[in-house]
N, C-alpha and C. Protein backbone atom coordinates (compact mmCIF):
# COMPACT_ATOMS: atom_id res chain seq x y z
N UNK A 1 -0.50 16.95 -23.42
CA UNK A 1 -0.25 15.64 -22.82
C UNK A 1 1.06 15.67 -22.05
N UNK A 2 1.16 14.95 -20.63
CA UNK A 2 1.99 14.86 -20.02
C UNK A 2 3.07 13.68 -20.85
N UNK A 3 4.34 14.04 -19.98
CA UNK A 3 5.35 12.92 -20.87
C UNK A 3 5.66 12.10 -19.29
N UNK A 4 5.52 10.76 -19.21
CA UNK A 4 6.41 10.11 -18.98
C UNK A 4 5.09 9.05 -18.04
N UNK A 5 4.74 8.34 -17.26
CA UNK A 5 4.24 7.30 -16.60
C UNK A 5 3.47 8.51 -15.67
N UNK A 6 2.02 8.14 -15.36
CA UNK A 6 1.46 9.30 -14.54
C UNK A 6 1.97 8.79 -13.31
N UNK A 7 2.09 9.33 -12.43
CA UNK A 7 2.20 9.47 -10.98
C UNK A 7 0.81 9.63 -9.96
N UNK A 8 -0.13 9.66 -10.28
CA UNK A 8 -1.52 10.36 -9.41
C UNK A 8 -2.60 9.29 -9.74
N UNK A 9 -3.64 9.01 -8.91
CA UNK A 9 -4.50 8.47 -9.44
C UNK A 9 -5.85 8.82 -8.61
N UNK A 10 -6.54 8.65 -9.31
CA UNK A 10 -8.02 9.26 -8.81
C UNK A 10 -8.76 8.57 -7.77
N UNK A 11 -9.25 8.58 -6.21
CA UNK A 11 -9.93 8.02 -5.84
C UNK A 11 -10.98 7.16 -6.42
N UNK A 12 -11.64 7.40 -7.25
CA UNK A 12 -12.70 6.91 -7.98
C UNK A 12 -12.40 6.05 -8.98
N UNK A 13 -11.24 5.73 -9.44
CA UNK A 13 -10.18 5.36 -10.44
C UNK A 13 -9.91 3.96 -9.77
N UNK A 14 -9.63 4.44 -8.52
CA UNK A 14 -8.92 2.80 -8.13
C UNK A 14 -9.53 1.65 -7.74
N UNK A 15 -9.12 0.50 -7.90
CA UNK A 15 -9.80 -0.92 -7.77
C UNK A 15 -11.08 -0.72 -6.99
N UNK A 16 -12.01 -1.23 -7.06
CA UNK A 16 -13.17 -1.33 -5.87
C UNK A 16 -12.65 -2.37 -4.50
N UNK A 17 -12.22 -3.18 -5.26
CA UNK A 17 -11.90 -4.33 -3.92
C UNK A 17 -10.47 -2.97 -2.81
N UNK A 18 -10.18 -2.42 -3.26
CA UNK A 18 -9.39 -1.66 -2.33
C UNK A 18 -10.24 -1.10 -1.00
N UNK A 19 -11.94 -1.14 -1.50
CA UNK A 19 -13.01 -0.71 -0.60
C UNK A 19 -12.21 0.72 -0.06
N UNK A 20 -12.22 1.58 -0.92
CA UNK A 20 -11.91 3.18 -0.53
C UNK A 20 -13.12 4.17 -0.40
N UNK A 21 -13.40 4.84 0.63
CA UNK A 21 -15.07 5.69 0.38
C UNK A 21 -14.69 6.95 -0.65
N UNK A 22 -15.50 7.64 -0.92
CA UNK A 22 -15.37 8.31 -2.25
C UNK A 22 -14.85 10.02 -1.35
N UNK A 23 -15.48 9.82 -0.16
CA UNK A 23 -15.50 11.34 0.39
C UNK A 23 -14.32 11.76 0.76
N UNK A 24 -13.44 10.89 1.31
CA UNK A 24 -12.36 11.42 2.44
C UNK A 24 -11.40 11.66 1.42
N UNK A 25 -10.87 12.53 0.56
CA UNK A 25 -10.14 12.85 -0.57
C UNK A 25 -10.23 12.76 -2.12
N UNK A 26 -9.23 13.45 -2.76
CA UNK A 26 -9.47 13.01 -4.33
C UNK A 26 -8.57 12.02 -4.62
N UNK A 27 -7.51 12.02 -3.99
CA UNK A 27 -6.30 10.74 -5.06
C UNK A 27 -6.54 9.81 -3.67
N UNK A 28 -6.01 8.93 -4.72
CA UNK A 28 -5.77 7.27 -4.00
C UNK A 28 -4.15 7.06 -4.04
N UNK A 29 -3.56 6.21 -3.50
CA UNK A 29 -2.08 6.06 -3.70
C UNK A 29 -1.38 4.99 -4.90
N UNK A 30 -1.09 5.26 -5.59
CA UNK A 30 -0.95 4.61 -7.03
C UNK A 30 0.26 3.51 -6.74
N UNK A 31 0.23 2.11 -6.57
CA UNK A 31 1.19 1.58 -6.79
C UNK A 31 2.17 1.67 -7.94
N UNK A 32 3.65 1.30 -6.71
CA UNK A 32 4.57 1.61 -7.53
C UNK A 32 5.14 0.39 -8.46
N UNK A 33 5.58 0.55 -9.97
CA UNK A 33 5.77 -0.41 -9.95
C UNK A 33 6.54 -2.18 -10.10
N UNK A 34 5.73 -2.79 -9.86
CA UNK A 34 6.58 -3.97 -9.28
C UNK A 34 6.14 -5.35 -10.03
N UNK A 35 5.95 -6.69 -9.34
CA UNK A 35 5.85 -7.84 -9.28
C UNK A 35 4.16 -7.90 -9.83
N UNK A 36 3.54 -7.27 -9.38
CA UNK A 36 1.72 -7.15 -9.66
C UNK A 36 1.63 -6.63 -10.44
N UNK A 37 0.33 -6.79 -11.14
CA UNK A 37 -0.34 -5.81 -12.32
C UNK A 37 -1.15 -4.72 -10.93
N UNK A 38 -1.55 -3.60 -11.35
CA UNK A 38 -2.08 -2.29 -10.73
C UNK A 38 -3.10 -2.90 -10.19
N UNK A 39 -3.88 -3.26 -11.23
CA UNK A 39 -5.71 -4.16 -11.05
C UNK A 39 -5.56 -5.01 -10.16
N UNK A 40 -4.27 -5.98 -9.64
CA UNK A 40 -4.55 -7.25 -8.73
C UNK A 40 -3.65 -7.21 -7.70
N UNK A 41 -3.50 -5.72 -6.90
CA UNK A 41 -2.52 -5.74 -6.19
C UNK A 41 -3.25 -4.54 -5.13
N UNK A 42 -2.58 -4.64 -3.92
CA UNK A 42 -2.95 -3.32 -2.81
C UNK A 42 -1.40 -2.83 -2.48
N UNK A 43 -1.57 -1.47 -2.84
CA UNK A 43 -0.29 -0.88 -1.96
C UNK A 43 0.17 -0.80 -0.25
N UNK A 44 0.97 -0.97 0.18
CA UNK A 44 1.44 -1.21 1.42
C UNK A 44 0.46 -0.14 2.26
N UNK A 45 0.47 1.02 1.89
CA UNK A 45 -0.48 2.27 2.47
C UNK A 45 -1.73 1.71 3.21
N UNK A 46 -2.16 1.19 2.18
CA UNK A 46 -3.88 1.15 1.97
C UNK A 46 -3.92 -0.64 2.92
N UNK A 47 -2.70 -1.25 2.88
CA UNK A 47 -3.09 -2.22 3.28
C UNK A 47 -3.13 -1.91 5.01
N UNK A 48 -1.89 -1.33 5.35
CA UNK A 48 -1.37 -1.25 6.58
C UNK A 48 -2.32 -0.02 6.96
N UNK A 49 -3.11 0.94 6.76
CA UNK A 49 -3.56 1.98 7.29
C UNK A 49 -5.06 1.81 7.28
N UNK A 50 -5.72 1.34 5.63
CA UNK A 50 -7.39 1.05 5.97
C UNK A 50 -7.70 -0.46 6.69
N UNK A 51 -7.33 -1.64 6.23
CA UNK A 51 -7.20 -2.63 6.42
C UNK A 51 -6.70 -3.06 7.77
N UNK A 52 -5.32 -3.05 7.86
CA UNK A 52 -5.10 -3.58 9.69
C UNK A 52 -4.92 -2.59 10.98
N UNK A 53 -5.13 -1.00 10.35
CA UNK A 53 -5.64 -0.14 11.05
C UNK A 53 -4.38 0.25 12.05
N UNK A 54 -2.54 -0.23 11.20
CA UNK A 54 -1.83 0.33 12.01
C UNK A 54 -1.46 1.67 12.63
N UNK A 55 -2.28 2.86 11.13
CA UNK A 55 -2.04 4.13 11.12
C UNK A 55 -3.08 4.82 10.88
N UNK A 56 -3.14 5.93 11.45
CA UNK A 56 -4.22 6.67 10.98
C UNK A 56 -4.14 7.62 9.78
N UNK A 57 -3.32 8.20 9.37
CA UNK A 57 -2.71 8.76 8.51
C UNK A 57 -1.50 8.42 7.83
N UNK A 58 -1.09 8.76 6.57
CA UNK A 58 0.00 8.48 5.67
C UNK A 58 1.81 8.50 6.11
N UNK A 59 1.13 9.57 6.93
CA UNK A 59 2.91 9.77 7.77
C UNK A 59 3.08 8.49 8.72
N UNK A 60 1.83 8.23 9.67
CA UNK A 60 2.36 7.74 10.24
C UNK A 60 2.73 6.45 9.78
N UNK A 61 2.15 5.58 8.48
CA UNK A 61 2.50 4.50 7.85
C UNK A 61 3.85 4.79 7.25
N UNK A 62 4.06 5.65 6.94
CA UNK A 62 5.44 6.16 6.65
C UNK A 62 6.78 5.90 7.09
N UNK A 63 6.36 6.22 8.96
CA UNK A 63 7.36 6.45 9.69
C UNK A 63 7.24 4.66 9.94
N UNK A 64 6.35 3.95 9.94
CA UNK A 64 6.19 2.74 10.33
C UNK A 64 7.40 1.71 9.54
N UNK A 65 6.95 2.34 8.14
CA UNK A 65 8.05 1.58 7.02
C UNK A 65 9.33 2.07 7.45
N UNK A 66 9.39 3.32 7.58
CA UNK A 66 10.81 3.46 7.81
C UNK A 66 11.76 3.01 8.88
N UNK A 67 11.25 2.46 9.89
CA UNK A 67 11.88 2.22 10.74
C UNK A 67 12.31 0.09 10.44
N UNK A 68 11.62 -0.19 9.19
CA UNK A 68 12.23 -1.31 8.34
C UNK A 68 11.61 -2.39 9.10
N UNK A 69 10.66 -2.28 9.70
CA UNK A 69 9.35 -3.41 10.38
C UNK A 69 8.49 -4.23 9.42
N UNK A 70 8.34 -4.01 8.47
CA UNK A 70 7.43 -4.67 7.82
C UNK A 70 8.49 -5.39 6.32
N UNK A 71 8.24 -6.70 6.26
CA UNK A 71 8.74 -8.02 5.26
C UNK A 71 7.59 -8.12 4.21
N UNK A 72 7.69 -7.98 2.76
CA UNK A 72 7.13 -8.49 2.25
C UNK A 72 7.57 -9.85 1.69
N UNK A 73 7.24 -11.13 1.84
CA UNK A 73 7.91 -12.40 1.26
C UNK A 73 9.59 -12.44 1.74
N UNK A 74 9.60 -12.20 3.00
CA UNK A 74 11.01 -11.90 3.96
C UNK A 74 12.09 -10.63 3.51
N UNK A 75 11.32 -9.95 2.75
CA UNK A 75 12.30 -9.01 2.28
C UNK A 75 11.89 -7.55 3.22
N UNK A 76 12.80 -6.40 3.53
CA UNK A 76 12.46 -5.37 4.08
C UNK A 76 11.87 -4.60 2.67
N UNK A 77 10.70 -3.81 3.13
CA UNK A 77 10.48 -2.87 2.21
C UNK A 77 9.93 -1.73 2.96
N UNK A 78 10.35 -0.41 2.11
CA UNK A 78 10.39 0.87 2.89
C UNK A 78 9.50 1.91 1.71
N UNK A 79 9.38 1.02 0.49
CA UNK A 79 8.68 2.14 -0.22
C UNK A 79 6.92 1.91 0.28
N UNK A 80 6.03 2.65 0.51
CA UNK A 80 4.84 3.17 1.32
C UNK A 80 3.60 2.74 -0.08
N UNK A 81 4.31 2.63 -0.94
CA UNK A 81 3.53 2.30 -2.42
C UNK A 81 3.99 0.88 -2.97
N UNK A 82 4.57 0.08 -2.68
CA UNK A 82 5.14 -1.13 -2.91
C UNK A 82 3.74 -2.11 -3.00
N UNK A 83 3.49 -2.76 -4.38
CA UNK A 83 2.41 -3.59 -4.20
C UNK A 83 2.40 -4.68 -3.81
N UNK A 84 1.77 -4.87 -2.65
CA UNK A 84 1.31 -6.46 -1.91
C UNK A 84 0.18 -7.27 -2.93
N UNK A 85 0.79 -8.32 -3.65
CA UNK A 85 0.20 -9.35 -4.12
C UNK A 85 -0.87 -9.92 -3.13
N UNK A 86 -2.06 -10.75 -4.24
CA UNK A 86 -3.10 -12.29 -3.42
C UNK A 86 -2.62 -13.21 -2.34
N UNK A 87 -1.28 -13.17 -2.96
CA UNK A 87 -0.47 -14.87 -1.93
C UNK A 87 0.85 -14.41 -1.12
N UNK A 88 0.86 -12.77 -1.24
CA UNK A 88 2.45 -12.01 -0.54
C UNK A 88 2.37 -12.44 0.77
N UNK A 89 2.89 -12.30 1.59
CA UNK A 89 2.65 -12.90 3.10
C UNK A 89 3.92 -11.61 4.02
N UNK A 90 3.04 -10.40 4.37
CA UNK A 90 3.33 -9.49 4.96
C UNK A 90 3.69 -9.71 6.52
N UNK A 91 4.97 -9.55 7.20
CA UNK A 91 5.59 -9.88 7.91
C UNK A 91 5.85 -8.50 9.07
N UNK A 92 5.15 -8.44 10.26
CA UNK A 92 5.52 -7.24 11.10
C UNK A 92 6.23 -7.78 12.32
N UNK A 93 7.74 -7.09 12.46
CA UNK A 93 8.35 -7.75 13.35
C UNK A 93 8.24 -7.61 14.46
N UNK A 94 7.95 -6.10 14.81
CA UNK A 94 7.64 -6.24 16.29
C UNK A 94 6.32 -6.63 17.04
N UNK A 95 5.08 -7.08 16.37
CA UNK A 95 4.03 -7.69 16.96
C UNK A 95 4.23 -8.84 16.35
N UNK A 96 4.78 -9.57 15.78
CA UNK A 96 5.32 -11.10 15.51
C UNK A 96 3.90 -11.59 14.78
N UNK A 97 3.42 -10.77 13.86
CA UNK A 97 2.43 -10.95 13.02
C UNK A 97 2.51 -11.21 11.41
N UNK A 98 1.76 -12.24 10.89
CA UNK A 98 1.92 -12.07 9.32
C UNK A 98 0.89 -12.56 9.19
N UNK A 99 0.62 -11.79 7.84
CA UNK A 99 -0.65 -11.89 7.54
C UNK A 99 -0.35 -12.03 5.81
N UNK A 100 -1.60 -12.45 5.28
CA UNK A 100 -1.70 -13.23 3.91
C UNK A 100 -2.73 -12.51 2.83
């Protein structure tokens, strides 16, 4: 047995409402954690890359956070695993977009 909080999680493992297909990899991105329970939350990744289709890949959601564009509930956040709550209200500054 491993010691300490797992880090990894299984494509097949994670929420259904995340709507992830089973083929395009084995892990899913495990929120980090925060304010949400695991079960009722989407990580920034999955929101910003499957969902509003800013990135096509992980880096480039990456480089997106890093450059400190995206507010969750007016706050900057840069971690790529940070869980977005039901009622969070995600804030992108340079297309003057938020979304719920």
């Amino acid at each position: 047995m491993g010691r300490g909080p797992k880090k990894h999680m299984s494509r097949l493992a994670a929420p259904s409402h995340w709507m992830l297909d089973k083929l395009t990899g084995k892990y899913a991105p495990k929120p980090s954690p925060g304010p949400h329970k695991t079960r009722e939350c989407l990580p920034l990744v999955v929101l910003l890359r499957n969902r509003l289709k800013y990135g096509l890949t992980v880096k480039e959601v990456s480089l997106i956070l890093m450059q400190r564009l995206v507010k969750v509930d007016g706050k900057i956040r840069t971690d790529r695993n940070y869980p977005a709550g039901f009622m969070d209200t995600i804030s992108i500054e340079k297309t003057g977009e938020h979304f719920r």
